[in-house]
PDB file of N, CA and C in Angstrom:
ATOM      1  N   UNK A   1     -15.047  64.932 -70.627  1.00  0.00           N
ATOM      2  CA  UNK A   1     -15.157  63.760 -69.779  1.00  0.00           C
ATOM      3  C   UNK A   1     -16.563  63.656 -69.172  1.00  0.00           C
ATOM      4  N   UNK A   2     -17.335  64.850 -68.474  1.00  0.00           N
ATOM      5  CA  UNK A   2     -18.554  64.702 -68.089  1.00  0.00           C
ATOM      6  C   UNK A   2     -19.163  64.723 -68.802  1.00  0.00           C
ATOM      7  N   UNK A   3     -18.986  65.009 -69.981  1.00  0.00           N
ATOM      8  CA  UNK A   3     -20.437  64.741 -71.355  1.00  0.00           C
ATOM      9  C   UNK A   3     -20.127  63.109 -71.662  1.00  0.00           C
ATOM     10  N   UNK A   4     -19.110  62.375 -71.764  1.00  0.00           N
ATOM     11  CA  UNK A   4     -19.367  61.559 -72.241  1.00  0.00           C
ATOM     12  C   UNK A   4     -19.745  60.496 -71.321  1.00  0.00           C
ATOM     13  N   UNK A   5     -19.667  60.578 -70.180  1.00  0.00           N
ATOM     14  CA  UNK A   5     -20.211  59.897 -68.707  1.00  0.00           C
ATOM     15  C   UNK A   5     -21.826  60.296 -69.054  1.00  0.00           C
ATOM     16  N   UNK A   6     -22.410  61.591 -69.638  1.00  0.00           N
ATOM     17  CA  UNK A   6     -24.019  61.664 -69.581  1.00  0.00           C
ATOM     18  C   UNK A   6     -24.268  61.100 -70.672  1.00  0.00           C
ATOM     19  N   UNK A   7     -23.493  61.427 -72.088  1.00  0.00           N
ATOM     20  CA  UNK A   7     -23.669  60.640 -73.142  1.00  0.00           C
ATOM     21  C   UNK A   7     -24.533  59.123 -73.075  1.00  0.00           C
ATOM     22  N   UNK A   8     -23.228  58.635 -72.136  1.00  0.00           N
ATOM     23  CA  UNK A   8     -23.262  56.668 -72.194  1.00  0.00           C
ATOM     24  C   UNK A   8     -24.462  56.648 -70.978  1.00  0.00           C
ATOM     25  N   UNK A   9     -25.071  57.822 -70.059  1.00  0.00           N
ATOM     26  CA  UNK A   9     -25.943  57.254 -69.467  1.00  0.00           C
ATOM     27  C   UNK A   9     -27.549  57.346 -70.004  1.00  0.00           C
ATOM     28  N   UNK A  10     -27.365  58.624 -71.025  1.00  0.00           N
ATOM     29  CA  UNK A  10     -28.481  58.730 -71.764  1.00  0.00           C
ATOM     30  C   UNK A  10     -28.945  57.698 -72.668  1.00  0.00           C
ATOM     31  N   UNK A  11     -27.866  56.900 -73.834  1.00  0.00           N
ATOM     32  CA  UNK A  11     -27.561  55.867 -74.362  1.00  0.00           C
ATOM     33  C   UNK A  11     -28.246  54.622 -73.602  1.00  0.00           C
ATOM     34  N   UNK A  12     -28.167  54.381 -72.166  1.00  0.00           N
ATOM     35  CA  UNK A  12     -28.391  53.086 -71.435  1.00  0.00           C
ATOM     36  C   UNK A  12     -29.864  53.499 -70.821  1.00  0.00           C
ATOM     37  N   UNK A  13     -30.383  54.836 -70.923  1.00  0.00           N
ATOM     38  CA  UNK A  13     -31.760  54.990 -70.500  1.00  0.00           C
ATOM     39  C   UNK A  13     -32.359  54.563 -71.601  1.00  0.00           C
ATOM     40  N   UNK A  14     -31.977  54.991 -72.864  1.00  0.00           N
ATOM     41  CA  UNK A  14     -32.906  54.935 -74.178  1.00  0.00           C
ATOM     42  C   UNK A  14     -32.664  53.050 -74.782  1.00  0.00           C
ATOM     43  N   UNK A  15     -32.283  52.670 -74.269  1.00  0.00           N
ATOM     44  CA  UNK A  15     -32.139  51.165 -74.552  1.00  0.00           C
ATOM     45  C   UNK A  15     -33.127  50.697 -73.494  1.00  0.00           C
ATOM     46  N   UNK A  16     -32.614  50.998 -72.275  1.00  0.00           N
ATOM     47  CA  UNK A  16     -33.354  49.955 -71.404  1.00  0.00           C
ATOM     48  C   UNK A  16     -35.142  50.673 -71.796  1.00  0.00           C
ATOM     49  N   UNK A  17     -35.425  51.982 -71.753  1.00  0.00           N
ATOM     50  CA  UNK A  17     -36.722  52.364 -72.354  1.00  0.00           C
ATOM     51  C   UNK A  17     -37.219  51.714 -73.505  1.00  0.00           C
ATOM     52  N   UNK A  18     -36.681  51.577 -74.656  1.00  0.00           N
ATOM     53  CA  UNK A  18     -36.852  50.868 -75.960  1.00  0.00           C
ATOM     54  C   UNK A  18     -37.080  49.303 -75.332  1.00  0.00           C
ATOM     55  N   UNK A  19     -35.983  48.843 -74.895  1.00  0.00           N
ATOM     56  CA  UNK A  19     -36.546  47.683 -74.795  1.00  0.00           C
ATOM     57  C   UNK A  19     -37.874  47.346 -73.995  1.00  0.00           C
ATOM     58  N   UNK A  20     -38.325  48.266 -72.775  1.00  0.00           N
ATOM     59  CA  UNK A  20     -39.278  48.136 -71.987  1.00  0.00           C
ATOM     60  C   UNK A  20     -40.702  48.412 -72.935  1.00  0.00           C
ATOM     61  N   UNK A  21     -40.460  48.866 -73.773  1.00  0.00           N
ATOM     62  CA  UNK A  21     -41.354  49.379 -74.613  1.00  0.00           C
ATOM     63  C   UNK A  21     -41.992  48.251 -75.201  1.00  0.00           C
ATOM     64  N   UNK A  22     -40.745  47.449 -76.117  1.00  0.00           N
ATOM     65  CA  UNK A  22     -40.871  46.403 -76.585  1.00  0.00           C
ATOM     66  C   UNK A  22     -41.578  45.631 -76.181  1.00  0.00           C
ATOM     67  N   UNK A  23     -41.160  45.108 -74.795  1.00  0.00           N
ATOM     68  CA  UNK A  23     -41.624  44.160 -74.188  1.00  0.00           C
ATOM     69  C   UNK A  23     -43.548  44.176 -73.816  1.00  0.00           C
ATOM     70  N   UNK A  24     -43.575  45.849 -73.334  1.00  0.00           N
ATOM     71  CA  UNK A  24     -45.122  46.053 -73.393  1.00  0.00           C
ATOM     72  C   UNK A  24     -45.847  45.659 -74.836  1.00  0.00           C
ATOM     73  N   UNK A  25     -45.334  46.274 -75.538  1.00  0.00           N
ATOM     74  CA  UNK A  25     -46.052  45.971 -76.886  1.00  0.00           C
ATOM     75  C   UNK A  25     -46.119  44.640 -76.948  1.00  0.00           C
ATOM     76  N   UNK A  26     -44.954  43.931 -77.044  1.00  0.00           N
ATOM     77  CA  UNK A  26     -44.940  42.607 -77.410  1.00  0.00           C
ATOM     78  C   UNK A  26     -46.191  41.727 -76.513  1.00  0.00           C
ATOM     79  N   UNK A  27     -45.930  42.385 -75.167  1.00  0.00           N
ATOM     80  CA  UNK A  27     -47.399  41.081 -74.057  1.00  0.00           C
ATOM     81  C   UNK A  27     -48.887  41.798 -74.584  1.00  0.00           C
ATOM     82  N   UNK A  28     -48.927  43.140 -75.165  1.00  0.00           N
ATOM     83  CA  UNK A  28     -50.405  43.719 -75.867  1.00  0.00           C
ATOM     84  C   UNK A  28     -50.928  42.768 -76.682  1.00  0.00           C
ATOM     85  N   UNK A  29     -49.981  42.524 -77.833  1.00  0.00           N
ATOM     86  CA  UNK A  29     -50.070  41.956 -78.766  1.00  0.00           C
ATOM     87  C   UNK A  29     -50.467  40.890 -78.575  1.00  0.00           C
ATOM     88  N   UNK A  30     -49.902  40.068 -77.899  1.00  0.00           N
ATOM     89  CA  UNK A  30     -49.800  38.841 -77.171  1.00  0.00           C
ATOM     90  C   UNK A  30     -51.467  38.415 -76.829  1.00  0.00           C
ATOM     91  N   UNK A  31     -51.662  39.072 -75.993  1.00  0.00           N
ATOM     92  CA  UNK A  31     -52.775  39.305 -74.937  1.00  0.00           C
ATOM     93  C   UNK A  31     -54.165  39.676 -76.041  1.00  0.00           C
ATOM     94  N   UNK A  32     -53.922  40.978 -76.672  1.00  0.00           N
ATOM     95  CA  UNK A  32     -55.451  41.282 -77.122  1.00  0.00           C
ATOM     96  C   UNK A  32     -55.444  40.430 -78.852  1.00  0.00           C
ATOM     97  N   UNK A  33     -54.366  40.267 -79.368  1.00  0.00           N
ATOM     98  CA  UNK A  33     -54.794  39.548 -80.870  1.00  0.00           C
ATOM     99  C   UNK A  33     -54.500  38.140 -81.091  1.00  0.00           C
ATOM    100  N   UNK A  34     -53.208  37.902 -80.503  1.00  0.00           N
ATOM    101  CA  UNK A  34     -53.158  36.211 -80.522  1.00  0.00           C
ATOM    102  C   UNK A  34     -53.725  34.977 -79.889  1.00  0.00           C
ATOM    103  N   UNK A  35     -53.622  35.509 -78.724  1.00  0.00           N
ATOM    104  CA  UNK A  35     -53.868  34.813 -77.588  1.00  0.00           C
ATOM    105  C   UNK A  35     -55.661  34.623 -77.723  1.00  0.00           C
ATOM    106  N   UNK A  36     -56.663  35.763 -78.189  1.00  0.00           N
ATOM    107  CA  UNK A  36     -57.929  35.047 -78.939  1.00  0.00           C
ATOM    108  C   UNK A  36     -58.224  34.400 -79.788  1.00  0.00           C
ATOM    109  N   UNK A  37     -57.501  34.671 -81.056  1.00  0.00           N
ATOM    110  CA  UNK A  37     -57.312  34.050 -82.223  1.00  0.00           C
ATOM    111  C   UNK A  37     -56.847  32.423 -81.684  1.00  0.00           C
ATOM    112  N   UNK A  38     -56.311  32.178 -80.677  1.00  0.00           N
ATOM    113  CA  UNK A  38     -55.434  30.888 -80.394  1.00  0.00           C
ATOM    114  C   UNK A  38     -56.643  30.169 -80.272  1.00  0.00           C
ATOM    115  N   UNK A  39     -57.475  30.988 -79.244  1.00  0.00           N
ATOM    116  CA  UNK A  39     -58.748  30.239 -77.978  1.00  0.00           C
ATOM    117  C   UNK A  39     -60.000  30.134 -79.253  1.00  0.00           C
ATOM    118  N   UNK A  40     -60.629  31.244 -80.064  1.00  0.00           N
ATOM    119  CA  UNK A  40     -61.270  30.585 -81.180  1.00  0.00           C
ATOM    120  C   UNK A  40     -60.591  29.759 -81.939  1.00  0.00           C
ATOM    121  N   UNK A  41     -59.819  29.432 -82.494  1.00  0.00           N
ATOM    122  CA  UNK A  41     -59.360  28.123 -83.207  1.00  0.00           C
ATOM    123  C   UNK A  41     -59.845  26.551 -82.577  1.00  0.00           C
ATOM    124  N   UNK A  42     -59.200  26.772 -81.198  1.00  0.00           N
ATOM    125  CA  UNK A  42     -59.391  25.486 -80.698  1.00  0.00           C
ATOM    126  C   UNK A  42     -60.962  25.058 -79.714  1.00  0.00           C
ATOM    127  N   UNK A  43     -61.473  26.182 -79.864  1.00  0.00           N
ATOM    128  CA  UNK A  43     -63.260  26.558 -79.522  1.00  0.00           C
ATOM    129  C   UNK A  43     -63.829  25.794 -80.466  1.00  0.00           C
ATOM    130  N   UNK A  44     -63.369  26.304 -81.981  1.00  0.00           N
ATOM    131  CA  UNK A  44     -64.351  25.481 -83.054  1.00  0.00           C
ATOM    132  C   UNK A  44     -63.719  24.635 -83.462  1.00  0.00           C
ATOM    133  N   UNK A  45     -62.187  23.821 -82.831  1.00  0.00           N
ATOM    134  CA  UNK A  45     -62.263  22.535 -83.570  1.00  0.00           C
ATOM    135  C   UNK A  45     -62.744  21.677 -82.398  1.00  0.00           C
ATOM    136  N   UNK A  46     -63.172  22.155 -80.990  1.00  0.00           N
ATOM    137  CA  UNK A  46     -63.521  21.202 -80.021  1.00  0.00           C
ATOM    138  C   UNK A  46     -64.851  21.054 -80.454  1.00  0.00           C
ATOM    139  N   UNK A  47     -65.847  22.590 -80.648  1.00  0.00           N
ATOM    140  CA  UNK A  47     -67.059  22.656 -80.494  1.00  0.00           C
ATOM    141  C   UNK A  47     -67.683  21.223 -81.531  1.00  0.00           C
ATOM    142  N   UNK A  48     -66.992  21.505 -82.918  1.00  0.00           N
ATOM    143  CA  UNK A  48     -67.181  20.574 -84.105  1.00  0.00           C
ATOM    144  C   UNK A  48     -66.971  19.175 -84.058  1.00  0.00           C
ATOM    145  N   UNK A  49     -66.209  18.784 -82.938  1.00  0.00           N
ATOM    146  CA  UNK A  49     -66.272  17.407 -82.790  1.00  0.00           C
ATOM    147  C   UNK A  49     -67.129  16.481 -82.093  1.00  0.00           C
ATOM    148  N   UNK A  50     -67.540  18.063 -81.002  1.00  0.00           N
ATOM    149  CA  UNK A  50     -68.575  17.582 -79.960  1.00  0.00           C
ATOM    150  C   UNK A  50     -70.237  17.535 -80.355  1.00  0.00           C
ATOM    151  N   UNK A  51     -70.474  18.538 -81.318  1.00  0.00           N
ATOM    152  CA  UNK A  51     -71.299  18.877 -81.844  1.00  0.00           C
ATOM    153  C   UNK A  51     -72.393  17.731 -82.732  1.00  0.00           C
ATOM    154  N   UNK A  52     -71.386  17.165 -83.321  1.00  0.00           N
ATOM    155  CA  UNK A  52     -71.851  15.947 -84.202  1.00  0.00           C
ATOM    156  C   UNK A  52     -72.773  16.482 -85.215  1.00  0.00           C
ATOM    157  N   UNK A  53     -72.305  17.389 -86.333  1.00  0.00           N
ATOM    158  CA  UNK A  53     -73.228  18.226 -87.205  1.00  0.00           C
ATOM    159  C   UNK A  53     -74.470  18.492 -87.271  1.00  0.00           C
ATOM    160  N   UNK A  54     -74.615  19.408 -85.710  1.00  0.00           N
ATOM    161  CA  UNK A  54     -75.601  20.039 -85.194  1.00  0.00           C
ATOM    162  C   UNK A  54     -75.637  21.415 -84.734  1.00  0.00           C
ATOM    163  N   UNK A  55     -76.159  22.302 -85.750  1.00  0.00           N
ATOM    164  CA  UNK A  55     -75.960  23.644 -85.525  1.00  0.00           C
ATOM    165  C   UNK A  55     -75.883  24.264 -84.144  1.00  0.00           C
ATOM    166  N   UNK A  56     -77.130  23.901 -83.911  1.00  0.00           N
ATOM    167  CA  UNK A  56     -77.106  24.425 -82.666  1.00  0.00           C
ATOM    168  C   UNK A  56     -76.762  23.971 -81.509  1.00  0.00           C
ATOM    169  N   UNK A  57     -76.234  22.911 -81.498  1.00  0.00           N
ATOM    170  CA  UNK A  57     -75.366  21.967 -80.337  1.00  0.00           C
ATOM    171  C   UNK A  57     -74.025  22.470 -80.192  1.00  0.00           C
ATOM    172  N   UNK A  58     -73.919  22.894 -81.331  1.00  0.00           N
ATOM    173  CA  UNK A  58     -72.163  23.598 -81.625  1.00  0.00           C
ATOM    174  C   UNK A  58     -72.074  24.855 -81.282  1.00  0.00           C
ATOM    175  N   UNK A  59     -73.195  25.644 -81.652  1.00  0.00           N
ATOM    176  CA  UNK A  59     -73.515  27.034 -80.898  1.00  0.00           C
ATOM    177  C   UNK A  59     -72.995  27.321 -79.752  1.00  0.00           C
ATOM    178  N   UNK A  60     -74.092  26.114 -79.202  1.00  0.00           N
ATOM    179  CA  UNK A  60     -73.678  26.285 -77.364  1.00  0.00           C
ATOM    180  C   UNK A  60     -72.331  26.004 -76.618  1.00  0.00           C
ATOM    181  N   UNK A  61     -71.507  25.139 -77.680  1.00  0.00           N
ATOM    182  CA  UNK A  61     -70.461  24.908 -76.949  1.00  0.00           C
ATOM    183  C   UNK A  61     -69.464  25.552 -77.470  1.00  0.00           C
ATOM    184  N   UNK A  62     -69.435  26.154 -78.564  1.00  0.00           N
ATOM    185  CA  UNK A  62     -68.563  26.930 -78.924  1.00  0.00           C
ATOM    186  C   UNK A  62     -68.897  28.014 -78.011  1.00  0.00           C
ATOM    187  N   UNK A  63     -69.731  28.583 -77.562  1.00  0.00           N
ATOM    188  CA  UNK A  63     -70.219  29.889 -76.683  1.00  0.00           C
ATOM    189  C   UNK A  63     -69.731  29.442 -75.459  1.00  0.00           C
ATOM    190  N   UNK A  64     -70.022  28.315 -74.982  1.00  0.00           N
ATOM    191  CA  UNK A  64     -69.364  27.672 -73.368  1.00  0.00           C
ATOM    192  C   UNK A  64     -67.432  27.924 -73.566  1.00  0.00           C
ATOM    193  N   UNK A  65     -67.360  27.057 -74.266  1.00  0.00           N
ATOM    194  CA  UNK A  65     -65.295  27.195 -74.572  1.00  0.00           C
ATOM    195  C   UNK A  65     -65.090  28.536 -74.403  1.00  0.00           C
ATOM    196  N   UNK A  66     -65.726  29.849 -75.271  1.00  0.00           N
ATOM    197  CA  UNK A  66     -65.095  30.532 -75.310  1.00  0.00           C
ATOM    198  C   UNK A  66     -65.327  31.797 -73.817  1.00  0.00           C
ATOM    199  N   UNK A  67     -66.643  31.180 -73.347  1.00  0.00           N
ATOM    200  CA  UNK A  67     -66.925  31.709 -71.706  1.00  0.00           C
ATOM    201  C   UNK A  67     -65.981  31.062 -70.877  1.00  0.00           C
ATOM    202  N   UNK A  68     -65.385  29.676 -71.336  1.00  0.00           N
ATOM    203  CA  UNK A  68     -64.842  29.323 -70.038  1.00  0.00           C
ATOM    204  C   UNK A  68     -63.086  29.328 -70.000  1.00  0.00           C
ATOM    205  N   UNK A  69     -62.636  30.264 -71.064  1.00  0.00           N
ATOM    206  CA  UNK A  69     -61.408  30.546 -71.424  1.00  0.00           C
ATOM    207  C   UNK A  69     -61.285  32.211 -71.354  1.00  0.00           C
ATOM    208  N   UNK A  70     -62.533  32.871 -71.077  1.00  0.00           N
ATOM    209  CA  UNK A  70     -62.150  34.682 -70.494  1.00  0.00           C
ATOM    210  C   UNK A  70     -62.977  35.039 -71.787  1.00  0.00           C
ATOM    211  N   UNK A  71     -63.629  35.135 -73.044  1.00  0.00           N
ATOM    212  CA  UNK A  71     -63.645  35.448 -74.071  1.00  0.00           C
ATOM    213  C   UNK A  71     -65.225  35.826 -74.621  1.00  0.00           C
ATOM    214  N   UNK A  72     -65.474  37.249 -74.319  1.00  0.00           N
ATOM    215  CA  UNK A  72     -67.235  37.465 -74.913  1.00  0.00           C
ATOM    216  C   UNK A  72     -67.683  36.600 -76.343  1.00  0.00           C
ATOM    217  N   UNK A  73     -68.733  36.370 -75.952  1.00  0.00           N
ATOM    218  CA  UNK A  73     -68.981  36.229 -77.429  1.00  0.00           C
ATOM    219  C   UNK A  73     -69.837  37.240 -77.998  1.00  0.00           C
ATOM    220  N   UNK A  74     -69.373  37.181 -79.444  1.00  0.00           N
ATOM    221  CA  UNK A  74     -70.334  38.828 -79.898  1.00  0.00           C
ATOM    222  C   UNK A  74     -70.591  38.233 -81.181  1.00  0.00           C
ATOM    223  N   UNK A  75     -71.834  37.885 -81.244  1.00  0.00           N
ATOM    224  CA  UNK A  75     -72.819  37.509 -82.659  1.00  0.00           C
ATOM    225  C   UNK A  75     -72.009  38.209 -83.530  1.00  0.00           C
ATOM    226  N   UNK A  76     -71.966  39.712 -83.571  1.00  0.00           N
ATOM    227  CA  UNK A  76     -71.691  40.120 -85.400  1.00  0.00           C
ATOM    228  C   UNK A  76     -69.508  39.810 -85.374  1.00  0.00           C
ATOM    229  N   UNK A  77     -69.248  39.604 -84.611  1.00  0.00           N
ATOM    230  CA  UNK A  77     -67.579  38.891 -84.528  1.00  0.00           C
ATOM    231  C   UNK A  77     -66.930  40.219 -84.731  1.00  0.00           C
ATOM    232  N   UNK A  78     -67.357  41.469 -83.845  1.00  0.00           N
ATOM    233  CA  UNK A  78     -66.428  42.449 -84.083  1.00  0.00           C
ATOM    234  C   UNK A  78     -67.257  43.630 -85.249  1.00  0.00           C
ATOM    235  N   UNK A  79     -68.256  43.324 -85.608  1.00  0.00           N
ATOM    236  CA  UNK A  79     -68.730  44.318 -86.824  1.00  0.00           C
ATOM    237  C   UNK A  79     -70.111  45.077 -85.730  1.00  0.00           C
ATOM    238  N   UNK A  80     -69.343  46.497 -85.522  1.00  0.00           N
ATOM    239  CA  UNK A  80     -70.821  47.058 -84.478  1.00  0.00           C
ATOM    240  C   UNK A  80     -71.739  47.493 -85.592  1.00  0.00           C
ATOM    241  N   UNK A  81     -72.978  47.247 -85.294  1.00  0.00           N
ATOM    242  CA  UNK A  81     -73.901  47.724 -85.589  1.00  0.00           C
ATOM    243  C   UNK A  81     -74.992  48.716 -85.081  1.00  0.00           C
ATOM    244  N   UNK A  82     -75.175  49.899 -86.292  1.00  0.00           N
ATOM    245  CA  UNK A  82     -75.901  51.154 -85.421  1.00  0.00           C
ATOM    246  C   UNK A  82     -77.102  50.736 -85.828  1.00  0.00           C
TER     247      UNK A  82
END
């Protein structure tokens, strides 16, 4: 009888843990890969409209969108260079 009272409480730790788990992972995910990917998408279809096929007009505002949404910009897009 007392094992299976620790049983079902061990059972309801490892769920509610798993799921808490989940949930972290899931807002990581969220947060560091989608949620940029979302903000460049709509960076360069604003920058490109505003731009009026001008390199460097588009530069700047693609660099502004993505300053004024939380988001560095990094020339090589993630590739460090030694």
């Amino acid at each position: 009888m007392m094992q299976n009272k620790f049983s079902d409480i061990l059972k309801f730790t490892f769920v509610i843990l798993t799921a808490f788990a989940l949930f972290i992972t899931g807002v990581l995910f969220f947060w560091f890969e989608y949620r940029p990917g979302a903000i460049r998408k709509t960076c360069t279809k604003f920058a490109e409209t505003e731009s009026e096929k001008d390199v460097f007009v588009y530069e700047i505002i693609y660099r502004h969108c993505l300053r004024k949404h939380g988001i560095e910009y990094c020339a090589s897009d993630g590739i460090k260079e030694e």
